[in-house]
C-alpha atoms as a PDB file:
ATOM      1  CA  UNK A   1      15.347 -11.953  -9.524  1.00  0.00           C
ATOM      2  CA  UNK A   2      12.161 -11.462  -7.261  1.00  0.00           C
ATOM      3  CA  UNK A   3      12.506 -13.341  -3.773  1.00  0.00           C
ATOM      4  CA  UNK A   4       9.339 -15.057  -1.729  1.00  0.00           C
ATOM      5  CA  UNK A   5       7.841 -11.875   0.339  1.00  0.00           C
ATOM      6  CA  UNK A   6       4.875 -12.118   3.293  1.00  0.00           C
ATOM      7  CA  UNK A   7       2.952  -8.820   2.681  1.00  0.00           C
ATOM      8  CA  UNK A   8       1.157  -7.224   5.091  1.00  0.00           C
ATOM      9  CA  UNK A   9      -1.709  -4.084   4.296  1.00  0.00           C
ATOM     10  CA  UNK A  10      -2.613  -1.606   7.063  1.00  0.00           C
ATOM     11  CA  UNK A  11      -4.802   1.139   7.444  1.00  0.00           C
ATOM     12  CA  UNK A  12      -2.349   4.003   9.162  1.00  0.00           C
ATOM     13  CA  UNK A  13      -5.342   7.476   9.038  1.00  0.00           C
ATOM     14  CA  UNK A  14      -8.829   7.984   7.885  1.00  0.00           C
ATOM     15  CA  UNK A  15     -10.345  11.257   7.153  1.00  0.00           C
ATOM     16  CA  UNK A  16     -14.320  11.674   7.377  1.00  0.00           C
ATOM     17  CA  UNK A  17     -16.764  14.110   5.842  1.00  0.00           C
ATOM     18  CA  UNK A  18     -20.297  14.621   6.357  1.00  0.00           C
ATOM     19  CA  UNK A  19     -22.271  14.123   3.345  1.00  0.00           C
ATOM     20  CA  UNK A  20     -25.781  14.351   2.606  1.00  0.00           C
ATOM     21  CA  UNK A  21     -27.245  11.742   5.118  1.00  0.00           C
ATOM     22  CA  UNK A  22     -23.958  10.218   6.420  1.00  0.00           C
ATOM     23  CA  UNK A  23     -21.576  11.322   9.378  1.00  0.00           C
ATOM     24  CA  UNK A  24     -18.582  10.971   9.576  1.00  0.00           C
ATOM     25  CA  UNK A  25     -18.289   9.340   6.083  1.00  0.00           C
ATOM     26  CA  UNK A  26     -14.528   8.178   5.095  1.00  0.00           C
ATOM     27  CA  UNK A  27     -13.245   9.981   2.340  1.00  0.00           C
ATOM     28  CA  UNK A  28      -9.823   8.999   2.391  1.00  0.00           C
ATOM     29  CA  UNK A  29      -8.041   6.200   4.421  1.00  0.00           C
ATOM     30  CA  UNK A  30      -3.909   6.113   4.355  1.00  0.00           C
ATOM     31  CA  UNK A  31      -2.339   2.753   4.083  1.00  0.00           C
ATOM     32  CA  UNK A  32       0.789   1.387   4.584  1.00  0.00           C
ATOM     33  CA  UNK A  33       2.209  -2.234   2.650  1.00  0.00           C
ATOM     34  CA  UNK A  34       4.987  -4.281   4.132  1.00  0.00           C
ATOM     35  CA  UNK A  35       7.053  -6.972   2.825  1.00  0.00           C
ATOM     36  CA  UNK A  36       9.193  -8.809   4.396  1.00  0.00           C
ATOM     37  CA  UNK A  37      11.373 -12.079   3.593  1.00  0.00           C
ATOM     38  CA  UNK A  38      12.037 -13.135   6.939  1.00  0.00           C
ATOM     39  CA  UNK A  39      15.105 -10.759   7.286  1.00  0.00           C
ATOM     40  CA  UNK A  40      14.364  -7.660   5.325  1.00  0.00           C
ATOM     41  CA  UNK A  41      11.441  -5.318   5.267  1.00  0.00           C
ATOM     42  CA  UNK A  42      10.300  -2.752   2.809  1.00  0.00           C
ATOM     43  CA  UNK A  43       7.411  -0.931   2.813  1.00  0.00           C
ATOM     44  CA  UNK A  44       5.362   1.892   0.786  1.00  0.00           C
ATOM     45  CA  UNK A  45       2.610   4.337   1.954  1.00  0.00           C
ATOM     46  CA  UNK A  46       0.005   5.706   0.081  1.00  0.00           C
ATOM     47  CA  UNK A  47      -3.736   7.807   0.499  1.00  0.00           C
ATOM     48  CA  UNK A  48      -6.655   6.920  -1.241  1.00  0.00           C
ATOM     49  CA  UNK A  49      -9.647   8.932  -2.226  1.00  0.00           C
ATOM     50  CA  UNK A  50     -12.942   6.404  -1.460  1.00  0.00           C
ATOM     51  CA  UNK A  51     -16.105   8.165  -2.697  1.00  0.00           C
ATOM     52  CA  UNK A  52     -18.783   6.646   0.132  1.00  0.00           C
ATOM     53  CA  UNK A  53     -21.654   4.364  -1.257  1.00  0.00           C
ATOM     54  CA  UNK A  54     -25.213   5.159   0.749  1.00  0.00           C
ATOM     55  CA  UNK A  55     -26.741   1.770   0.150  1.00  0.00           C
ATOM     56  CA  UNK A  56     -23.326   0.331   2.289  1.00  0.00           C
ATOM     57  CA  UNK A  57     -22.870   2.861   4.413  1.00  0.00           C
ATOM     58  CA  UNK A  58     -21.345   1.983   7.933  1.00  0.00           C
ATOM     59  CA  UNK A  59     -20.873   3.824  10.940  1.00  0.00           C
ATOM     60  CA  UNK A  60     -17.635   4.921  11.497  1.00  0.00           C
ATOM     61  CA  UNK A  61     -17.510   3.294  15.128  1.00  0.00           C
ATOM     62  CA  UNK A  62     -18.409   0.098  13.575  1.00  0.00           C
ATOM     63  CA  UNK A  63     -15.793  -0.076  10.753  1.00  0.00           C
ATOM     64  CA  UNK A  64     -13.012  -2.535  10.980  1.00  0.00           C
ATOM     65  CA  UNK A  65      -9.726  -2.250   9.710  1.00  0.00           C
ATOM     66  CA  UNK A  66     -10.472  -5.248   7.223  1.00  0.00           C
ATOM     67  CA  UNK A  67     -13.605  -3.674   5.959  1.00  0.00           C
ATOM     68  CA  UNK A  68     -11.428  -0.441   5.081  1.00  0.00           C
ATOM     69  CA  UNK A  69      -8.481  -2.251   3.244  1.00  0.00           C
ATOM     70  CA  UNK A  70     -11.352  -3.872   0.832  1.00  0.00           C
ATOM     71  CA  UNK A  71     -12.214  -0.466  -0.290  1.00  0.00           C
ATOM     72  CA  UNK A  72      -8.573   1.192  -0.374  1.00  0.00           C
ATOM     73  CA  UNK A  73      -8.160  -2.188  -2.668  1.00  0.00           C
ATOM     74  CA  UNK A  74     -10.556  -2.323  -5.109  1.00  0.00           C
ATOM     75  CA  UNK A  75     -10.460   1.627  -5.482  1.00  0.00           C
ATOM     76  CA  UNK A  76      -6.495   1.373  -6.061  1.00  0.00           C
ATOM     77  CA  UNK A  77      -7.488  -1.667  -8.375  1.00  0.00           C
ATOM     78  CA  UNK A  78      -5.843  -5.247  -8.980  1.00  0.00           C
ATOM     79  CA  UNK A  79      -3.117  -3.951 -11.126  1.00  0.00           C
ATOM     80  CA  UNK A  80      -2.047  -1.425  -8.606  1.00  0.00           C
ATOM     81  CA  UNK A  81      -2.090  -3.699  -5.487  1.00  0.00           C
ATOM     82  CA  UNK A  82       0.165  -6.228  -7.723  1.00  0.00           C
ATOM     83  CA  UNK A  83       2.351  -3.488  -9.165  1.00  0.00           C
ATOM     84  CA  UNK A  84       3.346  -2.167  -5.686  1.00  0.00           C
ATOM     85  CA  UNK A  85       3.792  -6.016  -4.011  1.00  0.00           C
ATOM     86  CA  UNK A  86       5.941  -6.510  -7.313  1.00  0.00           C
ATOM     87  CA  UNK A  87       7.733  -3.446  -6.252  1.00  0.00           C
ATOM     88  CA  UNK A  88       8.192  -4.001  -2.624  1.00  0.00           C
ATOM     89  CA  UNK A  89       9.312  -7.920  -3.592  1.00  0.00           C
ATOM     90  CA  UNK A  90      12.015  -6.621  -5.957  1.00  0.00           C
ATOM     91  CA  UNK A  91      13.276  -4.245  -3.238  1.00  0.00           C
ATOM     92  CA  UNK A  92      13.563  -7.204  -1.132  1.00  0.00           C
ATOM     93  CA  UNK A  93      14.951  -8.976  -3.998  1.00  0.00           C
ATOM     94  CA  UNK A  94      17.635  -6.254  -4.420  1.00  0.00           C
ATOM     95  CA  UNK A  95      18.497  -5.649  -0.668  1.00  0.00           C
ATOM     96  CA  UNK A  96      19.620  -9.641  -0.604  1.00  0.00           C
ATOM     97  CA  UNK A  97      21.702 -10.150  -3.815  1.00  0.00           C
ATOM     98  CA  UNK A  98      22.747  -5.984  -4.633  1.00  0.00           C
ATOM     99  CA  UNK A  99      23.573  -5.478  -7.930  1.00  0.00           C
ATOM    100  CA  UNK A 100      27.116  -4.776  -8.817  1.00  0.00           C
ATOM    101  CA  UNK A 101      28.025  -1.573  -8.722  1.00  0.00           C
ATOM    102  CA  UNK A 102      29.835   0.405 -11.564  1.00  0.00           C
ATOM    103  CA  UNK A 103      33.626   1.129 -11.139  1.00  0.00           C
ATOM    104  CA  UNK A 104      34.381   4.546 -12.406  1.00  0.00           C
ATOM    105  CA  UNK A 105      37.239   4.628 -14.869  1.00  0.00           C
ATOM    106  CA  UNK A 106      39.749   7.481 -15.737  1.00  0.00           C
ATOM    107  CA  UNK A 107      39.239   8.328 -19.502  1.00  0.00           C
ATOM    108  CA  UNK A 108      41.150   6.339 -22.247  1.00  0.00           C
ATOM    109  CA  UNK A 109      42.125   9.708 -23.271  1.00  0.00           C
END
């Protein structure tokens, strides 16, 4: 059973490199995603390798956190940005209704 989850991306680090003609070029930005269903909250935290593009290159005291999440996106990919909001909404999903538990036995023998 998955439960209705509000998820929320952030940007938590950024490393920079200086390559060829840019400075301070990010390279790899850490991220955080957080779910929440009003009374629980999960989250996961990841890094992600961004290989800079020239022709869109911007400043790294003009980036925004928005602009950064688009890239830490589409390099993880739709399938991976589902798969881990899947995730985090069936830990929700598992911290409200907790599956029974097994009750150890002594041996029939």
């Amino acid at each position: 059973m998955t439960t209705t989850a509000t998820f929320t991306w952030s940007i938590t680090g950024l490393e920079t490199q200086n390559l060829d003609n840019l400075t301070d070029a990010v390279v790899v930005a850490g991220w955080q995603l957080t779910a929440t269903d009003g009374t629980n909250t999960v989250d996961r935290a990841g890094r992600q390798r961004l290989t800079p593009n020239p022709q869109e290159f911007t400043a790294y005291s003009n980036l925004t956190q928005a602009q950064v999440l688009t890239w830490v996106q589409q390099d993880l990919g739709s399938a991976r940005v589902e798969m881990y909001q899947r995730m985090l909404s069936d830990r929700l999903a598992a911290i409200a209704n907790p599956p029974a538990r097994p009750t150890p036995k002594t041996l029939p023998w």
